[in-house]
Protein backbone atom coordinates (compact mmCIF):
# COMPACT_ATOMS: atom_id res chain seq x y z
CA UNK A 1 0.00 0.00 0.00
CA UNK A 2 1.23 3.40 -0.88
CA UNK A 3 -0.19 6.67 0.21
CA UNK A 4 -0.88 9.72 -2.38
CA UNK A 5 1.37 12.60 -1.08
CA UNK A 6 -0.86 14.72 -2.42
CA UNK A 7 -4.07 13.80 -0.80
CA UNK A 8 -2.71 10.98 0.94
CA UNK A 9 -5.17 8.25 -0.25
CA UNK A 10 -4.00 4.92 0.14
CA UNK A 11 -3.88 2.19 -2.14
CA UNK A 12 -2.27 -0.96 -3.73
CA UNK A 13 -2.42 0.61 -7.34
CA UNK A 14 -0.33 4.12 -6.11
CA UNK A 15 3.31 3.34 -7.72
CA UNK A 16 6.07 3.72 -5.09
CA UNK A 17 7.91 5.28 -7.68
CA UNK A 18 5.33 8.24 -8.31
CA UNK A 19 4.19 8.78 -5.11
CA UNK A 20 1.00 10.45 -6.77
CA UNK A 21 -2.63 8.92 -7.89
CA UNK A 22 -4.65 9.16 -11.21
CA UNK A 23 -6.66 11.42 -9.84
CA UNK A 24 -4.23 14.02 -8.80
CA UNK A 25 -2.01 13.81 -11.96
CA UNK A 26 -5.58 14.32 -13.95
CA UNK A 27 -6.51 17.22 -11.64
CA UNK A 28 -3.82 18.86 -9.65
CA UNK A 29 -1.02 18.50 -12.56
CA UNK A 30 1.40 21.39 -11.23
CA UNK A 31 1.97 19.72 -7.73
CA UNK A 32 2.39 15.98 -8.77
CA UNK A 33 4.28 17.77 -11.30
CA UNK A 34 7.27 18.06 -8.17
CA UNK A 35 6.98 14.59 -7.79
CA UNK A 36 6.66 12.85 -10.60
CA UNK A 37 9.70 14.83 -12.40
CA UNK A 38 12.08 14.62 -9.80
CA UNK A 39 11.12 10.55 -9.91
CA UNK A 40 12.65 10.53 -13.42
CA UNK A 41 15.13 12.57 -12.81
CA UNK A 42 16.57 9.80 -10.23
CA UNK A 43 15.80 7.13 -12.03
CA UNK A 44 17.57 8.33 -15.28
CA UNK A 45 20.86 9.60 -13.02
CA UNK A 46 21.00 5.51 -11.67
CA UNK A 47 21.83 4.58 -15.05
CA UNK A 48 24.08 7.39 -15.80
CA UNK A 49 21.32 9.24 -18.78
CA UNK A 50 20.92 12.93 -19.07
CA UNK A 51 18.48 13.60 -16.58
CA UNK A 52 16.36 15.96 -18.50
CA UNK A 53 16.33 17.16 -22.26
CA UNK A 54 19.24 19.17 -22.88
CA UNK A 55 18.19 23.20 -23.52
CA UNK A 56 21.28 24.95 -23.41
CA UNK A 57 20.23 28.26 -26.30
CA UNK A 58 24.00 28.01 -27.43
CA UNK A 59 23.91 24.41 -27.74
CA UNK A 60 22.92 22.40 -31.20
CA UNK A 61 19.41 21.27 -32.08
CA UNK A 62 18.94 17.28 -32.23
CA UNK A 63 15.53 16.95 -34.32
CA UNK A 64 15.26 13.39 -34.67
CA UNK A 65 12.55 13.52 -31.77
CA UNK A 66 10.00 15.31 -29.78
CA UNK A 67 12.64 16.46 -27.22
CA UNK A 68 14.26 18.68 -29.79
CA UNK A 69 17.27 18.53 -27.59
CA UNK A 70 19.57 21.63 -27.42
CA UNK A 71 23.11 19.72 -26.71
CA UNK A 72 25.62 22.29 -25.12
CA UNK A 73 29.45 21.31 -25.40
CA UNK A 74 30.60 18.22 -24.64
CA UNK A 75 27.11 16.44 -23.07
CA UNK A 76 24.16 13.89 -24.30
CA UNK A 77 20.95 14.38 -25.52
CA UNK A 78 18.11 12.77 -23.30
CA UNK A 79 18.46 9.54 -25.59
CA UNK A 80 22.09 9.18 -24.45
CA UNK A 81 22.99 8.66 -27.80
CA UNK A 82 24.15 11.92 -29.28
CA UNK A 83 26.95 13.79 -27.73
CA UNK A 84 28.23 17.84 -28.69
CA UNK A 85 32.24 17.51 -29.55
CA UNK A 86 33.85 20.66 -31.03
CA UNK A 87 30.09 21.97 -32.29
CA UNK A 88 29.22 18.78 -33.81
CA UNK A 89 26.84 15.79 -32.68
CA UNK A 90 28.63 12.45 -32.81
CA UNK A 91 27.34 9.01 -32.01
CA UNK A 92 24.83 7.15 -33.94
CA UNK A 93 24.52 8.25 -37.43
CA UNK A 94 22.52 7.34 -40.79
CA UNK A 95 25.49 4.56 -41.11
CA UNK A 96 26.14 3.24 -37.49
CA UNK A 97 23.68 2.01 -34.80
CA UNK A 98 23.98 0.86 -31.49
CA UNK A 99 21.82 -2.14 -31.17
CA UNK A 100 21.49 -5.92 -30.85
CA UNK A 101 19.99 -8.39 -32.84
CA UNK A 102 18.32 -12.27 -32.97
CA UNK A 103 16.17 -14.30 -35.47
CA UNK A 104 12.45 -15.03 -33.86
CA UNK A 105 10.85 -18.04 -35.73
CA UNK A 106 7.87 -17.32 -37.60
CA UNK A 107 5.05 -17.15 -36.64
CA UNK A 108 6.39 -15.05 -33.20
CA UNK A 109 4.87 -13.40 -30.20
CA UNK A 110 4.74 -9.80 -31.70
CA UNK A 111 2.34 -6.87 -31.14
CA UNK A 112 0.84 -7.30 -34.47
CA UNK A 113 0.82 -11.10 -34.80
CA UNK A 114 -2.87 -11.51 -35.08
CA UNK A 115 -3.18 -8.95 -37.68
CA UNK A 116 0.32 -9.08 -39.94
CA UNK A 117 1.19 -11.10 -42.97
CA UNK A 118 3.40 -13.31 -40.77
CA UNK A 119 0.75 -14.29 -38.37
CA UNK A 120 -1.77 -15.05 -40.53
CA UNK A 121 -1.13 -14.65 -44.39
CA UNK A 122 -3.06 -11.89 -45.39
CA UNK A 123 -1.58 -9.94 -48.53
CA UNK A 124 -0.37 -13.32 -49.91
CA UNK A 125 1.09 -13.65 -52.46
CA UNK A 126 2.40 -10.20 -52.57
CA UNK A 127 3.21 -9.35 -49.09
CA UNK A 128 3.27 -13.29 -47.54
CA UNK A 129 4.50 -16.77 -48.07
CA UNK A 130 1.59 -18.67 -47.79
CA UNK A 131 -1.98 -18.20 -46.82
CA UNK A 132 -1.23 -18.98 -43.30
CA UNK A 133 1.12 -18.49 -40.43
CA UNK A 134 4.69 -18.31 -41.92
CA UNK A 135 6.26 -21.89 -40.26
CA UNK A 136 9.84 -22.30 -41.58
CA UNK A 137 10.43 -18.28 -41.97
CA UNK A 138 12.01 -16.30 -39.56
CA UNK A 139 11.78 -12.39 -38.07
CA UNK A 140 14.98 -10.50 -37.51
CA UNK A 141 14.40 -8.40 -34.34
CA UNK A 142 16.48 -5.40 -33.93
CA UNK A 143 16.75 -4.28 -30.70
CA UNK A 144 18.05 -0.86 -30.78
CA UNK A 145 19.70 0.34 -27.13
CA UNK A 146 18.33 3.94 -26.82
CA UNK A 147 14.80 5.46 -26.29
CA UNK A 148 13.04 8.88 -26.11
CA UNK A 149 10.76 8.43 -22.81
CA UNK A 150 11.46 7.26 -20.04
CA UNK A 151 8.88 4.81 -18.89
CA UNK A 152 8.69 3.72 -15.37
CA UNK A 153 7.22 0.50 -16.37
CA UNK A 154 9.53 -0.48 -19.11
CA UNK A 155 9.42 -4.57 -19.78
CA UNK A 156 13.32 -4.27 -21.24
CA UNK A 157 14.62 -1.74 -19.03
CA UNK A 158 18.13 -3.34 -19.32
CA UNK A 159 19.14 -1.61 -22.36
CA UNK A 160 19.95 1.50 -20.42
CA UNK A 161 22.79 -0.52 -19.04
CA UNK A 162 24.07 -0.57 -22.52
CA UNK A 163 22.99 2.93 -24.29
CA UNK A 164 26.72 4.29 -23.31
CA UNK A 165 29.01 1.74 -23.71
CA UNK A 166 27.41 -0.63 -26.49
CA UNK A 167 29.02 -1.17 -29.63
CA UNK A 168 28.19 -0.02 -33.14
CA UNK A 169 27.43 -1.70 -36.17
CA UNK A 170 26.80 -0.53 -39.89
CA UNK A 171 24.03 -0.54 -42.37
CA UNK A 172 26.65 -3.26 -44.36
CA UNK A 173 27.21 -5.27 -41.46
CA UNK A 174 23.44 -5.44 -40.70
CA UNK A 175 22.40 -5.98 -43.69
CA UNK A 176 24.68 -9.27 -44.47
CA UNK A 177 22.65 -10.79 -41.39
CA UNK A 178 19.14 -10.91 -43.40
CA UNK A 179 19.52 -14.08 -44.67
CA UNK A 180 17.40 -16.11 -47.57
CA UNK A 181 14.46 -17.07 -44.97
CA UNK A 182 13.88 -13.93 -43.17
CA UNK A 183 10.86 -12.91 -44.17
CA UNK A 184 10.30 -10.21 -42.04
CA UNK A 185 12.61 -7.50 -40.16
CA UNK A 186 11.41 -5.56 -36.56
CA UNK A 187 13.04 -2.55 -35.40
CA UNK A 188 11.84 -2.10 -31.75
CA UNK A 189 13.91 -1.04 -28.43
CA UNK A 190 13.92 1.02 -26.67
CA UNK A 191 12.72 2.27 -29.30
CA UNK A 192 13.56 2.85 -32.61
CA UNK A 193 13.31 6.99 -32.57
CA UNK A 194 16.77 8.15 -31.26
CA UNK A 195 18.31 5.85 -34.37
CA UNK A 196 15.90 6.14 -36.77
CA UNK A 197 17.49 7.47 -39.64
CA UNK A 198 19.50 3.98 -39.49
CA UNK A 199 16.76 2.21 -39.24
CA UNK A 200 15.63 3.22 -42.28
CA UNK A 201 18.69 3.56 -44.17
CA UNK A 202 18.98 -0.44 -43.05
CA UNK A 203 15.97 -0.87 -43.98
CA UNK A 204 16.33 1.00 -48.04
CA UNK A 205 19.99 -1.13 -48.16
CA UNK A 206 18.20 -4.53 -47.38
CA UNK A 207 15.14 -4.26 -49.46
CA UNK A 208 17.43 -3.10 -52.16
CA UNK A 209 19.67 -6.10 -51.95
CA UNK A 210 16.84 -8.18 -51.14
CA UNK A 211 14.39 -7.53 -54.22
CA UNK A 212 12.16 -9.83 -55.73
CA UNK A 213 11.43 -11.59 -52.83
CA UNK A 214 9.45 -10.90 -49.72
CA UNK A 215 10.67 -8.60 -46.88
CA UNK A 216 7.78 -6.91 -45.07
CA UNK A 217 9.73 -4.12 -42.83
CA UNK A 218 7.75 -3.02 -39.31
CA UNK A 219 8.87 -0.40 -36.77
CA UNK A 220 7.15 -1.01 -32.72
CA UNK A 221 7.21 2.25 -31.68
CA UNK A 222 6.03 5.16 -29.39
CA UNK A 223 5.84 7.44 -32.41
CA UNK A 224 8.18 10.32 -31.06
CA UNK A 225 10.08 10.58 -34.47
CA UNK A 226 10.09 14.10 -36.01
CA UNK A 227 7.58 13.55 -38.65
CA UNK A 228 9.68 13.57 -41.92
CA UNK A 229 10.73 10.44 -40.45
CA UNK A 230 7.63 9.18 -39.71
CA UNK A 231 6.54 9.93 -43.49
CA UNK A 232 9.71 7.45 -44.51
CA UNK A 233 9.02 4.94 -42.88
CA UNK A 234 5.31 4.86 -43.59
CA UNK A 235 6.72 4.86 -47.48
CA UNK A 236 9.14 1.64 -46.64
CA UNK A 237 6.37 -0.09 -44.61
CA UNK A 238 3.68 0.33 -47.47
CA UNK A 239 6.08 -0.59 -50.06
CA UNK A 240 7.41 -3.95 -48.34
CA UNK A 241 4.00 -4.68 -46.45
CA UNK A 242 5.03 -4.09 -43.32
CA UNK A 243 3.66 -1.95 -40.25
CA UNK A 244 3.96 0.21 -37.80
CA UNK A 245 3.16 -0.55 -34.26
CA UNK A 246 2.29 2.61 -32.39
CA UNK A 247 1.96 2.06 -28.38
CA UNK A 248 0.10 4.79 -26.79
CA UNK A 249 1.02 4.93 -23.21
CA UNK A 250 -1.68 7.11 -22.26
CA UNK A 251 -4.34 10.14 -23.34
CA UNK A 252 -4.00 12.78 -20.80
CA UNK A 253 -1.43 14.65 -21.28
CA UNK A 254 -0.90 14.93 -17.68
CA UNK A 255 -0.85 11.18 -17.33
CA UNK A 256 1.89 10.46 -20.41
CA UNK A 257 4.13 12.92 -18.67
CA UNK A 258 4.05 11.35 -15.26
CA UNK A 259 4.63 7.90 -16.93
CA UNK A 260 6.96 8.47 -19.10
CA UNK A 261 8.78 12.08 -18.89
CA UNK A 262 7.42 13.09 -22.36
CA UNK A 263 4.48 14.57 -24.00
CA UNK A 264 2.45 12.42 -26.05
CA UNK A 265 1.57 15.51 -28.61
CA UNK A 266 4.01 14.45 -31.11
CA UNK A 267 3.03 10.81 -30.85
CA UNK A 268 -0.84 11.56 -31.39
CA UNK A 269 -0.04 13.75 -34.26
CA UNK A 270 2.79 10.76 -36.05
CA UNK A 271 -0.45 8.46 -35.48
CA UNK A 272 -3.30 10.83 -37.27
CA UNK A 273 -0.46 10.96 -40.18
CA UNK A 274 -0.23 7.57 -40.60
CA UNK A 275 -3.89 6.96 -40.58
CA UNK A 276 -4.22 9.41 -43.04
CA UNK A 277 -2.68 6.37 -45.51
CA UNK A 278 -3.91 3.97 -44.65
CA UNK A 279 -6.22 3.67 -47.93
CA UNK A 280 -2.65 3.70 -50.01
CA UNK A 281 -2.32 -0.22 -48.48
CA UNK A 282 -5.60 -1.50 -46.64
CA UNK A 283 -3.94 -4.99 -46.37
CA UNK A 284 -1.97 -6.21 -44.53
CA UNK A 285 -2.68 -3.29 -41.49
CA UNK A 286 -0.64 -0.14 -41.83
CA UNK A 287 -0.95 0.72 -38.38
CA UNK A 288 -1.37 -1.12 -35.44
CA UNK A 289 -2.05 0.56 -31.69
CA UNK A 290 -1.66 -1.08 -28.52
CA UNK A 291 -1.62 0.34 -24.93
CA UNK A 292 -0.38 -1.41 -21.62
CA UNK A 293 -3.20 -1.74 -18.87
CA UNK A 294 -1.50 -0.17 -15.86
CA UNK A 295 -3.30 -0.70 -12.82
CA UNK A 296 -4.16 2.09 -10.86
CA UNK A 297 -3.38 4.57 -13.91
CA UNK A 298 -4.40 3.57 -17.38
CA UNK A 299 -7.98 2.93 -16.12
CA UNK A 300 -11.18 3.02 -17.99
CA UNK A 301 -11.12 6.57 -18.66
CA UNK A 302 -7.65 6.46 -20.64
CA UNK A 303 -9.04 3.15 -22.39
CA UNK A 304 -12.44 5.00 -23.78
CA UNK A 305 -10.53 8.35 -24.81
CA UNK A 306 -7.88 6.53 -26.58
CA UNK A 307 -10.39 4.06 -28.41
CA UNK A 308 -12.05 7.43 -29.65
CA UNK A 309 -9.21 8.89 -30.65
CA UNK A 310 -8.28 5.75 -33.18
CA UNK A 311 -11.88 5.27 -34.17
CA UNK A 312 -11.70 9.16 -35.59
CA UNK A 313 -8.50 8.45 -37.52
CA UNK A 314 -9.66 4.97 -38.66
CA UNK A 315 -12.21 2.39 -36.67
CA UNK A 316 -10.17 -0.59 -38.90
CA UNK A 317 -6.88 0.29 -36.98
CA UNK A 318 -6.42 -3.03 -34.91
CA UNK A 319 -6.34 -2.06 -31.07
CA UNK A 320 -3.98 -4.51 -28.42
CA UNK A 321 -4.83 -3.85 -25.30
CA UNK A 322 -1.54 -5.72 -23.38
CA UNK A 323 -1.40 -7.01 -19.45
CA UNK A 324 0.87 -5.80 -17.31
CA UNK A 325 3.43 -7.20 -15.82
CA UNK A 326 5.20 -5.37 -13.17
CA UNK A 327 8.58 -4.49 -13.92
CA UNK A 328 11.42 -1.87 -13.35
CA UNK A 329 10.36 1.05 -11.11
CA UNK A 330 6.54 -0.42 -11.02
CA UNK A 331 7.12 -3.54 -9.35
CA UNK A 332 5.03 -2.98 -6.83
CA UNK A 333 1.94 -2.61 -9.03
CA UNK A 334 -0.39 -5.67 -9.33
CA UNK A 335 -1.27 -7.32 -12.30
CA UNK A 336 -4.03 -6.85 -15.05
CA UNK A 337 -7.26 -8.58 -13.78
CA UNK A 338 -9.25 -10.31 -16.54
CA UNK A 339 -12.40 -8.19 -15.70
CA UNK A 340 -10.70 -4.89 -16.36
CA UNK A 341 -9.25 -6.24 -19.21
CA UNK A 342 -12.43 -7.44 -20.87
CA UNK A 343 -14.61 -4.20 -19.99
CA UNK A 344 -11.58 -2.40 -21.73
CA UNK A 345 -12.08 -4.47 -24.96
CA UNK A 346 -16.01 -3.60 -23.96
CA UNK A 347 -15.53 -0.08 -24.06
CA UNK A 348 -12.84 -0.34 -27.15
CA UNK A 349 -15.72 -1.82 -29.20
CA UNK A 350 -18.44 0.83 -28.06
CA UNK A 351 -16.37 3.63 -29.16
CA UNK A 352 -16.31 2.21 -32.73
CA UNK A 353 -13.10 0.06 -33.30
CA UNK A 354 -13.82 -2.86 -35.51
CA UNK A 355 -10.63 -4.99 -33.93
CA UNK A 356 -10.05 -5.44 -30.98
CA UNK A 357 -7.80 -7.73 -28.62
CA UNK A 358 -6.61 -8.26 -25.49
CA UNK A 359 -2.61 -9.17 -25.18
CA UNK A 360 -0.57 -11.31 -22.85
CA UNK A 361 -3.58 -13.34 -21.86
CA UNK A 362 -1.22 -15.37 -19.68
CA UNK A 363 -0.44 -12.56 -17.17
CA UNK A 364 -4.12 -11.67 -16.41
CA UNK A 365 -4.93 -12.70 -13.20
């Protein structure tokens, strides 16, 4: 049991970490506000990460993401990635990326499974191997070491141990891993934002080598990129019949923050673009949107405004709504009861969306 410190209720679902309720972050934002920012701030300084978004007005503007970081001499950006040397940005660049990599037999546990060409066949034969699950084909998950929020509940937290000190490889080197039966290639995290321009370079350099066969390209993301990004890869995933895979943390604005350090603006906006395409490529699913059912703060409220929010761009988008397992900095939190989760697939259906589903059925309880 943790007690609010702002009005001092008491409950199981009040995160350690925050200190603060739903309630208060909803409706007294600039006190939790003390709280919940100087939570992150720790948490980030543990792992040795900038422990806000640099804003120095001398220093250089990083644009890949929705921090727009202004990187003074010699320090990081918030993704850790990007450092200012002599009035330059080194680190990651359109040719290098810091990330690790494994093959996932087909058909795998992925966000989209239910949905994608991999899972199930649909687009075959242009965009899938058969008219069925993919058996005998492989995804190549790219797990890039970086990310733009900082979530509390993060289910691969570990990667901060690694943002700093990993090594690099290049677009060559990555590409000479896709090999005759990968069928599909996943650029998640983290997150994919911070080192997105080599994601897609990667992604241009293996579809190039690569032609004539199939090689569906997807991106599991929070959607932070700057949006000229977001256009490219919406442009590689419709060409190779791949998706993206937007998770929405949360719809108040209030709420995101508190969560995850960052405003969701940029991530609402990157998801009305891509819905706005969705008629160039109707099959397999463009976009894909999933949200994580936090007890005690992603509650029925968050659920309903969110399932609006996709119905008005497009009530086709498929909606995961994903258990929670506690992890990280909300460890304390319970887990996703199967009631919650089901009036949550309830009230995703009444607000319009044609497909929905409830994920990591295992960890209800």
């Amino acid at each position: 049991m943790t007690e609010c410190k702002i009005c001092q209720k008491s409950s199981r679902t009040i995160s350690k970490v925050l200190g603060v309720c739903l309630q208060c972050i909803r409706g007294k934002p600039d006190q939790t506000l003390e709280y919940t920012s100087k939570a992150h701030r720790n948490s980030r300084e543990a792992f040795r990460l900038p422990e806000e978004p640099a804003k120095d007005p001398d220093g250089i503007l990083c644009e890949v993401c929705v921090n727009e970081c202004k990187i003074p001499e010699n320090k990081f950006g918030y993704c850790g990635l990007r450092r200012n040397i002599g009035g330059k940005l080194i680190g990651t660049s359109n040719n290098e990326g810091k990330l690790s990599w494994y093959y996932d037999p087909l058909p795998t546990n992925c966000v989209a499974d239910w949905v994608c060409a991999a899972g199930t066949g649909v687009g075959y034969p242009k965009f899938a191997h058969c008219k069925g699950a993919e058996y005998g084909y492989k995804n190549l998950a790219v797990f890039f070491n970086s990310c733009s929020f900082n979530c509390f509940f993060c289910q691969n937290w570990h990667y901060r141990q690694d943002t700093l000190k990993s090594q690099k490889i290049t677009v060559d080197e990555f590409v000479s891993i896709v090999d005759e039966r990968t069928s599909c290639i996943c650029y998640f995290g983290g997150d994919p934002t911070p080192q997105i321009q080599f994601s897609i370079n990667s992604a241009r350099e293996a579809l190039r080598k690569k032609k004539e066969r199939i090689l569906r390209i997807c991106w599991e993301t929070n959607g932070s990129m700057n949006k000229e990004f977001m256009n490219q890869i919406l442009d590689i995933a419709i060409e190779s019949g791949g998706c993206i895979k937007f998770d929405l943390k949360a719809w108040d604005e209030n709420l995101n923050i508190a969560l995850t350090s960052v405003s969701s603006k940029r991530t609402l906006e990157n998801f009305e673009e891509a819905g706005s395409r969705i008629h160039l490529r109707t099959l397999p699913p463009l976009i894909i949107a999933s949200t994580l059912l936090i007890p005690g703060y992603v509650d029925l409220e968050e659920i309903g405004n969110l399932s609006k929010f996709i119905a008005s761009v497009n009530p086709e988008i498929p909606y995961s709504l994903l258990a929670f397992y506690p992890r990280f900095y909300m460890s304390d939190l319970p887990f996703t009861t199967r009631s919650f989760a089901e009036k949550c697939c309830t009230l995703a259906k009444e607000a319009g969306l044609k497909n929905v589903k409830i994920g990591n059925v295992h960890l209800l309880q």
